[in-house]
Protein backbone atom coordinates (compact mmCIF):
# COMPACT_ATOMS: atom_id res chain seq x y z
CA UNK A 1 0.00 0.00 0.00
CA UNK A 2 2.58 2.60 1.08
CA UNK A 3 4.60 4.25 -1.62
CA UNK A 4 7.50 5.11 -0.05
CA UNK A 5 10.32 3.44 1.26
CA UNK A 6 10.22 3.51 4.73
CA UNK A 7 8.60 0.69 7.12
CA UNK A 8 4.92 0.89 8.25
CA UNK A 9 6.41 -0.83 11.39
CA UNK A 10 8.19 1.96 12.00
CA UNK A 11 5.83 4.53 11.38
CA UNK A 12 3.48 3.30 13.95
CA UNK A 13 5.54 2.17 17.28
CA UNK A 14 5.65 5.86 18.48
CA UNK A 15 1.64 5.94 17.95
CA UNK A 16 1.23 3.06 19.76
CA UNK A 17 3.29 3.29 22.56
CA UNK A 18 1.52 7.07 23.14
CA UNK A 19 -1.87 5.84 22.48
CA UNK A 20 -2.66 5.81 26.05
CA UNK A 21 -2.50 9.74 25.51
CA UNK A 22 -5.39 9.69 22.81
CA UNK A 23 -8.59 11.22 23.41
CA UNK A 24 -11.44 8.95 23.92
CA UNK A 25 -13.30 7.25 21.13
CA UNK A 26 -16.41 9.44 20.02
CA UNK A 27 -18.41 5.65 19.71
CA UNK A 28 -18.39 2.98 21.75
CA UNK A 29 -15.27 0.64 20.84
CA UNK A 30 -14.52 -2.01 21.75
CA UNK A 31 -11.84 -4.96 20.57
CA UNK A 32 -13.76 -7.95 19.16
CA UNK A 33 -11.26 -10.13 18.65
CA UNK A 34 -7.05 -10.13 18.38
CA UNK A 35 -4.15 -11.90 17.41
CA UNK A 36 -4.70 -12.02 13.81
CA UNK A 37 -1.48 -11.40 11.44
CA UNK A 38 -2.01 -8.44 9.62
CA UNK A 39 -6.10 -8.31 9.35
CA UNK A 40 -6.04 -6.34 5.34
CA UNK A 41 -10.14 -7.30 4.62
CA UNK A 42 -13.14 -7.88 6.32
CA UNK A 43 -16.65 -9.16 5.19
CA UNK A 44 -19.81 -10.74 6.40
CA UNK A 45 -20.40 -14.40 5.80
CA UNK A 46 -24.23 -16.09 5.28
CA UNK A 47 -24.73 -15.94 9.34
CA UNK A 48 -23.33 -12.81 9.96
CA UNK A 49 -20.01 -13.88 11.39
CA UNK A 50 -16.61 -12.69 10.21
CA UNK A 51 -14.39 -13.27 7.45
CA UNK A 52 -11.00 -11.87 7.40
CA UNK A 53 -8.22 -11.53 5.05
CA UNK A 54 -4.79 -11.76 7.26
CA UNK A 55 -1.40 -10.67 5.20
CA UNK A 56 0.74 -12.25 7.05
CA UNK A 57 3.36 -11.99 9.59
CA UNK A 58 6.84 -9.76 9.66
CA UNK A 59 8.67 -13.26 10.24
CA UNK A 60 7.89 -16.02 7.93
CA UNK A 61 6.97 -16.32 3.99
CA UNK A 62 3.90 -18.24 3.30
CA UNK A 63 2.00 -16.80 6.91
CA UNK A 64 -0.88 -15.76 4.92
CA UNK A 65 -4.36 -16.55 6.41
CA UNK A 66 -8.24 -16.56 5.83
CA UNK A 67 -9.84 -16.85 9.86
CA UNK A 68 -13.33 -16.92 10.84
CA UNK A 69 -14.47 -14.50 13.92
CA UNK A 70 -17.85 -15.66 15.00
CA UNK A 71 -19.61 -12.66 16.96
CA UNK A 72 -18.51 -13.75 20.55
CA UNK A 73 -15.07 -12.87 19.51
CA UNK A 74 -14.21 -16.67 18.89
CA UNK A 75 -11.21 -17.10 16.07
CA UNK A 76 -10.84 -20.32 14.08
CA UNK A 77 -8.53 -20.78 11.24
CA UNK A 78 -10.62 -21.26 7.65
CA UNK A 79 -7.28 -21.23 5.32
CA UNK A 80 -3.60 -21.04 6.64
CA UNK A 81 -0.20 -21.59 4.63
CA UNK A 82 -1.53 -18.72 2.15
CA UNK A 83 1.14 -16.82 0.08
CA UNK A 84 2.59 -13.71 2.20
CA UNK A 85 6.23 -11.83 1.77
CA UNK A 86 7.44 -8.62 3.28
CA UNK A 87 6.89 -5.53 0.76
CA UNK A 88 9.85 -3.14 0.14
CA UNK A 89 8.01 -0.80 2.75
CA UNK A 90 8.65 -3.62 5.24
CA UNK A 91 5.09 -4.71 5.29
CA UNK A 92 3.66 -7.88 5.01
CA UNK A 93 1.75 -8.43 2.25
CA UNK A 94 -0.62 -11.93 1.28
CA UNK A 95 -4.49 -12.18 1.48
CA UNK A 96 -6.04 -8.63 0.90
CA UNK A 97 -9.33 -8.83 -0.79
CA UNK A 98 -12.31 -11.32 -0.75
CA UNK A 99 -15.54 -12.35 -2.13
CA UNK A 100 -18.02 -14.85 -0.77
CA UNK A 101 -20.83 -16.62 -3.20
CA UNK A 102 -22.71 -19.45 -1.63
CA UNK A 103 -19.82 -21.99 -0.61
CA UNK A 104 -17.07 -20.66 -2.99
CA UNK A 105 -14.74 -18.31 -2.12
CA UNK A 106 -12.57 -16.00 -3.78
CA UNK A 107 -9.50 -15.06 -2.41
CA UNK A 108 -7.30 -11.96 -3.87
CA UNK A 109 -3.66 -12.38 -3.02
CA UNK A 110 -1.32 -9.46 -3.33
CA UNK A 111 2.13 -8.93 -3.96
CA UNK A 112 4.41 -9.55 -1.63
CA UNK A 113 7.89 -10.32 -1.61
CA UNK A 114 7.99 -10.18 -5.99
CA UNK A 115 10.25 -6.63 -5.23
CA UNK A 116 12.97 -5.40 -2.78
CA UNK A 117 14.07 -2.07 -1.94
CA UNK A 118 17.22 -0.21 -3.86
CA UNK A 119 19.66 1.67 -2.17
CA UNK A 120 17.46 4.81 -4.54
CA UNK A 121 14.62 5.94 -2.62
CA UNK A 122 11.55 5.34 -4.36
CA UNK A 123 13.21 2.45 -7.01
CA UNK A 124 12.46 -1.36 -6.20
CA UNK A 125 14.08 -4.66 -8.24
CA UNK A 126 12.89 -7.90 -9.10
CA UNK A 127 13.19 -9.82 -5.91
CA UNK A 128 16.73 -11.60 -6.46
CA UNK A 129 15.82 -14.92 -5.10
CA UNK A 130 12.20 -14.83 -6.71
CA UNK A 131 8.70 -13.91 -5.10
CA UNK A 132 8.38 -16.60 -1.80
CA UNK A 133 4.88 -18.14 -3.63
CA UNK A 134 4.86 -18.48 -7.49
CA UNK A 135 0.74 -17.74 -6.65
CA UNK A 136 1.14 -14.21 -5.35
CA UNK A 137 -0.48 -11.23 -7.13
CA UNK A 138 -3.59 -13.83 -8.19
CA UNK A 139 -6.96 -14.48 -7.51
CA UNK A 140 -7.94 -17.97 -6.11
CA UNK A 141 -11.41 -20.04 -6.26
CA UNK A 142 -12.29 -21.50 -3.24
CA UNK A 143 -14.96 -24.04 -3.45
CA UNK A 144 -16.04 -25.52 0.43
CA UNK A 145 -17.84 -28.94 0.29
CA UNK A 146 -19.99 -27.02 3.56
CA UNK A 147 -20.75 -23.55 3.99
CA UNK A 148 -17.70 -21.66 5.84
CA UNK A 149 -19.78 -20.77 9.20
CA UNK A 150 -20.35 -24.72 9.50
CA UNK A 151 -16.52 -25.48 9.16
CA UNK A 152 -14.83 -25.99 12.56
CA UNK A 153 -11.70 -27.16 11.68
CA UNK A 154 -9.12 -25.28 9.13
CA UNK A 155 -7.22 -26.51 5.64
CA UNK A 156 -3.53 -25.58 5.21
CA UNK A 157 -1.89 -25.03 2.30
CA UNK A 158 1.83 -25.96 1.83
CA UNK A 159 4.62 -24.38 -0.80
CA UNK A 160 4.53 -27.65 -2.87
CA UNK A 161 0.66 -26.61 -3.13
CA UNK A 162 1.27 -23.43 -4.25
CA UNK A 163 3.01 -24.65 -7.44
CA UNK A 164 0.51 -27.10 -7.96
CA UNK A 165 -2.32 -24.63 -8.04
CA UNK A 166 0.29 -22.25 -9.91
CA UNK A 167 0.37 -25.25 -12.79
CA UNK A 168 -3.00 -25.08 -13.37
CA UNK A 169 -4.36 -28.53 -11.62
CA UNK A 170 -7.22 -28.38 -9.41
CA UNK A 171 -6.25 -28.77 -5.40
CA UNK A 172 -8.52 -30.88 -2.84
CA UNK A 173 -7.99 -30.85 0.42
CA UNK A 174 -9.45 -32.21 3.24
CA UNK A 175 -9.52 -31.19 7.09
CA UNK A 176 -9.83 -32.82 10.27
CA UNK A 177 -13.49 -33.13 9.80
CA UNK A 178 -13.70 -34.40 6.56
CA UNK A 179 -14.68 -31.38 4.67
CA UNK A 180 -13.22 -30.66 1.75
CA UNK A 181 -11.69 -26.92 0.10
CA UNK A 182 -11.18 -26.57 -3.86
CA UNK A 183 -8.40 -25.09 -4.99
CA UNK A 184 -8.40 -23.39 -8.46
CA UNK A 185 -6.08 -20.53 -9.69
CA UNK A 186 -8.71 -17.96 -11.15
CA UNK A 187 -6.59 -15.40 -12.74
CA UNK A 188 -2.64 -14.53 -12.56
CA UNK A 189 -1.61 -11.02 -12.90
CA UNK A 190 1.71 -10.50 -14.08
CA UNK A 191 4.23 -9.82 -10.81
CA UNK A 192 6.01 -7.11 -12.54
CA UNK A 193 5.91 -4.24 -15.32
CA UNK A 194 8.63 -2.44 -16.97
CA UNK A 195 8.16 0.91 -15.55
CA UNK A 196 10.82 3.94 -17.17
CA UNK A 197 10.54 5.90 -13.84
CA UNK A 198 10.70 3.79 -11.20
CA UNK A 199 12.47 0.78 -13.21
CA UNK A 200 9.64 -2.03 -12.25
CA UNK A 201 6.26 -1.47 -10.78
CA UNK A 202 5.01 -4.36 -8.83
CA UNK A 203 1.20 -5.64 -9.83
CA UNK A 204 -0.94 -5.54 -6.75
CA UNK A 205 -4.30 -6.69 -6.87
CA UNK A 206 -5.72 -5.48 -2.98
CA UNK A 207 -9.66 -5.45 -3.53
CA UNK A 208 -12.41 -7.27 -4.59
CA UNK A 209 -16.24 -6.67 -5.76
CA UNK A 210 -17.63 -9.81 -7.81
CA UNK A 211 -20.32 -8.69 -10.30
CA UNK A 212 -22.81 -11.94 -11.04
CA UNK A 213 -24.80 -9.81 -13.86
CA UNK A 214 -21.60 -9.64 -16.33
CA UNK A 215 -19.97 -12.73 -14.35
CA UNK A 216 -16.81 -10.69 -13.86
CA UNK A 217 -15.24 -9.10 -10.55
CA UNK A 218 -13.55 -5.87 -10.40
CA UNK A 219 -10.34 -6.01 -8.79
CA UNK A 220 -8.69 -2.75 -7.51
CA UNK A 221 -4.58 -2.64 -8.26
CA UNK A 222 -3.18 -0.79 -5.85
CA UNK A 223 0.06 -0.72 -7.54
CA UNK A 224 -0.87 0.03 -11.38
CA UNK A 225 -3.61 2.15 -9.83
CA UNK A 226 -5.79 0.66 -12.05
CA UNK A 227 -9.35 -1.46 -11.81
CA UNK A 228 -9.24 -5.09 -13.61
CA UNK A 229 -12.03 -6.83 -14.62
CA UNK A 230 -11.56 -10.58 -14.54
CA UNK A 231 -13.81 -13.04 -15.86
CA UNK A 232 -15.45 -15.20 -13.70
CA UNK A 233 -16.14 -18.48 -15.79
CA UNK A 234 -12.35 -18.22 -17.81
CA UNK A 235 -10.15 -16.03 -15.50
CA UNK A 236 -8.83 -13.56 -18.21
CA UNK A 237 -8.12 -10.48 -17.24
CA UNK A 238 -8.65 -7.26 -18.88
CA UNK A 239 -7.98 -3.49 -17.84
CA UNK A 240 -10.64 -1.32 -17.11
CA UNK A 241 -8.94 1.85 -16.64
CA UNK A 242 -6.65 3.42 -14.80
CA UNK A 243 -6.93 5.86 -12.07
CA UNK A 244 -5.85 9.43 -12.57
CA UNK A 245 -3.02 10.91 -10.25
CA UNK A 246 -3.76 13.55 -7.48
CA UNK A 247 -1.96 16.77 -7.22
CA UNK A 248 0.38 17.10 -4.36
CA UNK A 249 -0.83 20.49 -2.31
CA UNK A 250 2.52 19.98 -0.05
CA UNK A 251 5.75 21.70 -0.92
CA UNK A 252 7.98 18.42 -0.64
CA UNK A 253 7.47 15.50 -2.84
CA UNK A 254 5.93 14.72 -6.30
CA UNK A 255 3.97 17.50 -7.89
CA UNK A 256 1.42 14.51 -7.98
CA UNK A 257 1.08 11.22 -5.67
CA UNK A 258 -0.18 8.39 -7.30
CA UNK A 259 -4.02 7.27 -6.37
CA UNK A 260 -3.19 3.94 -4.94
CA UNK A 261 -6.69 2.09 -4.90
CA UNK A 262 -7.20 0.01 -2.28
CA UNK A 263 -11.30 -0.75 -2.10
CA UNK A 264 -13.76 -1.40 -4.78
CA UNK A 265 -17.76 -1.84 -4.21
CA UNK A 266 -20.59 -2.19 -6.49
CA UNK A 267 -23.12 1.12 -6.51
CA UNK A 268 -25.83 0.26 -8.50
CA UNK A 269 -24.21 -0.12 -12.64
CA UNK A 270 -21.15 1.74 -11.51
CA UNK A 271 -18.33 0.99 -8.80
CA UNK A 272 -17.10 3.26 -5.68
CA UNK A 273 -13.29 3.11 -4.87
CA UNK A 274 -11.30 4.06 -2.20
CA UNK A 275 -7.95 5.97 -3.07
CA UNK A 276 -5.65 6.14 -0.17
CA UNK A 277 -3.07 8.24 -2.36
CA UNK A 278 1.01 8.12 -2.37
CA UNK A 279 3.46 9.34 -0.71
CA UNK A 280 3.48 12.40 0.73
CA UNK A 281 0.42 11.49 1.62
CA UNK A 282 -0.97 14.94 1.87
CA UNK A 283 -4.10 15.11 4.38
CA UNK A 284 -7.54 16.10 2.45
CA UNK A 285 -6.37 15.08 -0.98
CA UNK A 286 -8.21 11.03 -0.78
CA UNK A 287 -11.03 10.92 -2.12
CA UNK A 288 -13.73 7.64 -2.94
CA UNK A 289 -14.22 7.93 -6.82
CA UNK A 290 -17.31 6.75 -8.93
CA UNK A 291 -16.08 4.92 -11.91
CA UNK A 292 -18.90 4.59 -14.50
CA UNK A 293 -18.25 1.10 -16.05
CA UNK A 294 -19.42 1.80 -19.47
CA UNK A 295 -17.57 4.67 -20.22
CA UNK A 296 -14.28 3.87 -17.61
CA UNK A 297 -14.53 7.20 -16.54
CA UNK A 298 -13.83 8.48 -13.32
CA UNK A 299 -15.82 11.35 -10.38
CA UNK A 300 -15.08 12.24 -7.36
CA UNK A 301 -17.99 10.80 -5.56
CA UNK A 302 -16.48 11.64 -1.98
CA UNK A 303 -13.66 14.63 -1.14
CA UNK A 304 -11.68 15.66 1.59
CA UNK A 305 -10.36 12.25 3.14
CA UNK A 306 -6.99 11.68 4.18
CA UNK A 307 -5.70 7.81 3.56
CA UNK A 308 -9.00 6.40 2.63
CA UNK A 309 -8.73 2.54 2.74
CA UNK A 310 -12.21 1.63 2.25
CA UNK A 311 -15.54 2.72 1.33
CA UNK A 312 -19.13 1.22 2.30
CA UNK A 313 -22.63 1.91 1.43
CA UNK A 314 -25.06 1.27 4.63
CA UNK A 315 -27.42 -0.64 2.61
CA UNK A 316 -28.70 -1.81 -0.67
CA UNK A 317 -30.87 1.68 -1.35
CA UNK A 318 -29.11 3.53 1.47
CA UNK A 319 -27.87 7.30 0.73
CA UNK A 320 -25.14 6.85 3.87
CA UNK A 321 -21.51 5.52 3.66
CA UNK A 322 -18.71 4.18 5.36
CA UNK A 323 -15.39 5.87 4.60
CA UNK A 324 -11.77 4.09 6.83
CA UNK A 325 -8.70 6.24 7.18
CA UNK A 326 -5.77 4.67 7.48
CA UNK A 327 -4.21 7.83 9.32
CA UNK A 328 -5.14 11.18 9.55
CA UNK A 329 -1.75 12.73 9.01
CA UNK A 330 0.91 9.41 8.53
CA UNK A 331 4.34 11.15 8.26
CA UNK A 332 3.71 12.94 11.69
CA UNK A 333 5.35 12.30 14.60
CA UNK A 334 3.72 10.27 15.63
CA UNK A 335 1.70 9.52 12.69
CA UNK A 336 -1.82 10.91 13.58
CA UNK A 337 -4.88 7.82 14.29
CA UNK A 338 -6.98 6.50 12.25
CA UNK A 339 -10.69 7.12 11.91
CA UNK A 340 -13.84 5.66 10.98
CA UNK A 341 -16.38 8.54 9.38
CA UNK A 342 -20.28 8.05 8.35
CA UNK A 343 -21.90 10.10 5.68
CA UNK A 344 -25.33 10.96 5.36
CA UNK A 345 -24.88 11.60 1.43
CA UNK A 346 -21.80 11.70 -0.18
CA UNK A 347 -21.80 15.43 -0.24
CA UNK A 348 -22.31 15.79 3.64
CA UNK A 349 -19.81 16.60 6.33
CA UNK A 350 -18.30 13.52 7.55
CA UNK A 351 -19.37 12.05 11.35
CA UNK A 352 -16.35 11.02 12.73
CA UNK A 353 -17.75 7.36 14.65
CA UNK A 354 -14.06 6.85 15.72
CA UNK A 355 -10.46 8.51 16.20
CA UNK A 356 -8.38 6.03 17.96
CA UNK A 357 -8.44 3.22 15.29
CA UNK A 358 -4.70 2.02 14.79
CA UNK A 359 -4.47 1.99 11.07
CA UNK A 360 -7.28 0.82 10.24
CA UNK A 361 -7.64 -1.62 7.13
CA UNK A 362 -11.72 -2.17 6.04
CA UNK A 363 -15.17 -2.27 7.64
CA UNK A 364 -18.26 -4.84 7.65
CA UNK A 365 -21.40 -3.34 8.47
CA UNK A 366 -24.34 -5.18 10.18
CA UNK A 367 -27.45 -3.02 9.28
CA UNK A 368 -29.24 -5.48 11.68
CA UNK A 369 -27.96 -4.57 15.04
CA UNK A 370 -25.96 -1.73 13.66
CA UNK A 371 -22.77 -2.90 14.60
CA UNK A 372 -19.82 -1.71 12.58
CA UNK A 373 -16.44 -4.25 12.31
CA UNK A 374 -12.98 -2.32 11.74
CA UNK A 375 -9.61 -4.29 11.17
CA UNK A 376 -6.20 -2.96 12.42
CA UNK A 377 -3.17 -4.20 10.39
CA UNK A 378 -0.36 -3.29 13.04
CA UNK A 379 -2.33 -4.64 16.68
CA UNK A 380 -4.25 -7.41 14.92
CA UNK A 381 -7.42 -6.61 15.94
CA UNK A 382 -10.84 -6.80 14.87
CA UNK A 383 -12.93 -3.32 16.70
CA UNK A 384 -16.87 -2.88 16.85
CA UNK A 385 -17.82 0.41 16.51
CA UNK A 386 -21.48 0.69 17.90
CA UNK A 387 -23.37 2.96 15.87
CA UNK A 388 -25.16 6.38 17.88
């Protein structure tokens, strides 16, 4: 996500060791459930429990993880031994975007370890030693023999695995229980792209939105700052645009970042994405853009955000949305909190529901007891926000 080289573990052990100093939460928060490596995505699943994307851990390839956090707090594996490498940012990067349909899953994987920092600021190389997973920067079809809120015991995935589903060949495995998982490689994006600025730029597919009327999903690259469609019945992949730059108002850095999108949802025909912009991550500049699919043409939708990492519409014919900041100012020192904000309409002032979050990643949304489910990459927790 971060477009600059400097670690997002760094960034954020000042913040946390001061966030006893914070001013209370405007909402009720309260920590759901922790421990998770790296929570990147989160989504409801047929009963209402949790589904979250994990990226991995700081110490080990392959860490990547799919977990299911039923509403007491309760964690149980779904998928472990996912692809995950360490970014040039120092970040762990695996699992990042899903999309549930009945019993199959699909699972967005992002780049990982396919680059490594130069001693030039801002210039990565291919990885030397090759990306840790030869199924990194891919999407992967999950199909459960059981729905996932009836499977109590986990499937792991090994490296050997990995090259197996890389080669095309359908994967079963079984867990402790008997049920069986599906493995299918969906779509591979290409790891890396000549790039005459920055010598390679890294393909990074971070978001999902699956689209059953054209059979496709629309897959955010947070990388090539572009939005992919990809074929659900053959896999191919094909470019839907790409996402213009936003001018730098700071006098250090780029005279534009790059938009860096990192959420896409279905709104009616068109799609909503969050843009959580580059480095120097100016505050105000974000924005959530409406991308009319016909035309591949881009509006701002909503202005004035600062790190927006995901967007969410309240309901089916709501007017009210969901907006995640990552930080509110992330080169300070310490880099400022993250926040969770509700709009009445797009072009309303923001309601700030939170403003302790510690980087926060993505948000579920239960319109039933209007809870509201925030992940934290850095602590590893899952936060409900109770709504006012």
């Amino acid at each position: 996500m971060l477009k600059v080289g400097q670690s997002l573990l760094a960034l954020v052990c000042t913040w946390i060791a001061l966030i006893g100093l914070s001013a209370a939460p405007v909402q009720a928060q309260t920590v759901l459930a922790s421990g998770l490596n790296s929570p990147t995505k989160v989504i409801l699943t047929q009963q209402d429990n949790l589904l979250v994307a994990e990226g991995g851990t700081f110490a080990a390839t392959g860490t990547g993880r799919i977990s299911i956090v039923e509403r007491d707090g309760t964690v149980r594996t779904l998928i472990d031994g996912l692809p995950s490498g360490v970014e040039p940012a120092g970040s762990p990067l695996g699992p990042s975007g899903l999309g549930l349909l009945g019993r199959t899953l699909f699972v967005v994987i992002s780049a990982g370890d396919v680059t490594v920092a130069s001693q030039t600021p801002g210039i990565d190389l291919p990885n030397p030693q090759g990306p840790s997973s030869p199924i990194l920067s891919s999407i992967l079809k999950v199909r459960f023999s059981d729905w996932v809120d009836d499977i109590q015991s986990g499937f792991s995935l090994t490296l050997d695995d990995h090259f197996t589903i890389a080669n095309g060949k359908k994967l079963t495995v079984e867990n402790a229980d008997g049920d069986k998982a599906a493995f299918t490689l969906l779509a591979d994006f290409r790891d890396l792209v000549r790039d005459p600025f920055i010598n390679v730029r890294r393909t990074n597919p971070f978001a999902i939105s699956l689209d059953l009327l054209r059979q496709v999903a629309w897959v955010a690259d947070a990388s090539q700052n572009s939005i992919e469609r990809v074929s659900l019945i053959t896999g191919r992949i094909k470019r839907l645009m790409e996402l213009a730059p936003v001018a730098n108002p700071l006098p250090f850095g780029p005279p534009f970042s790059e938009a860096v999108p990192t959420s896409v949802r279905r709104l009616g025909a068109d799609l909503i994405v969050a843009q959580e912009t580059g480095f120097p991550f100016a505050q105000g500049v974000a924005t959530v853009e409406r991308i009319d699919i016909s035309e591949a043409s881009q509006e701002t939708f909503i202005s004035g955000l600062t790190q927006a990492l995901d967007v969410l519409r309240a309901g089916p014919f709501s007017s009210t949305f969901f907006v995640v900041e990552l930080s509110t100012n992330l080169l300070g020192d310490p880099p400022g909190p993250g926040r969770l904000l509700r709009f009445a309409t797009p072009q309303s002032a923001p309601e700030v529901l939170a403003d302790t979050l510690v980087f926060p990643t993505s948000v579920a949304f239960d319109a039933s007891t209007g809870e509201l489910f925030v992940t934290e990459v850095v602590t590893g927790n899952v936060v409900v926000v109770d709504l006012p």
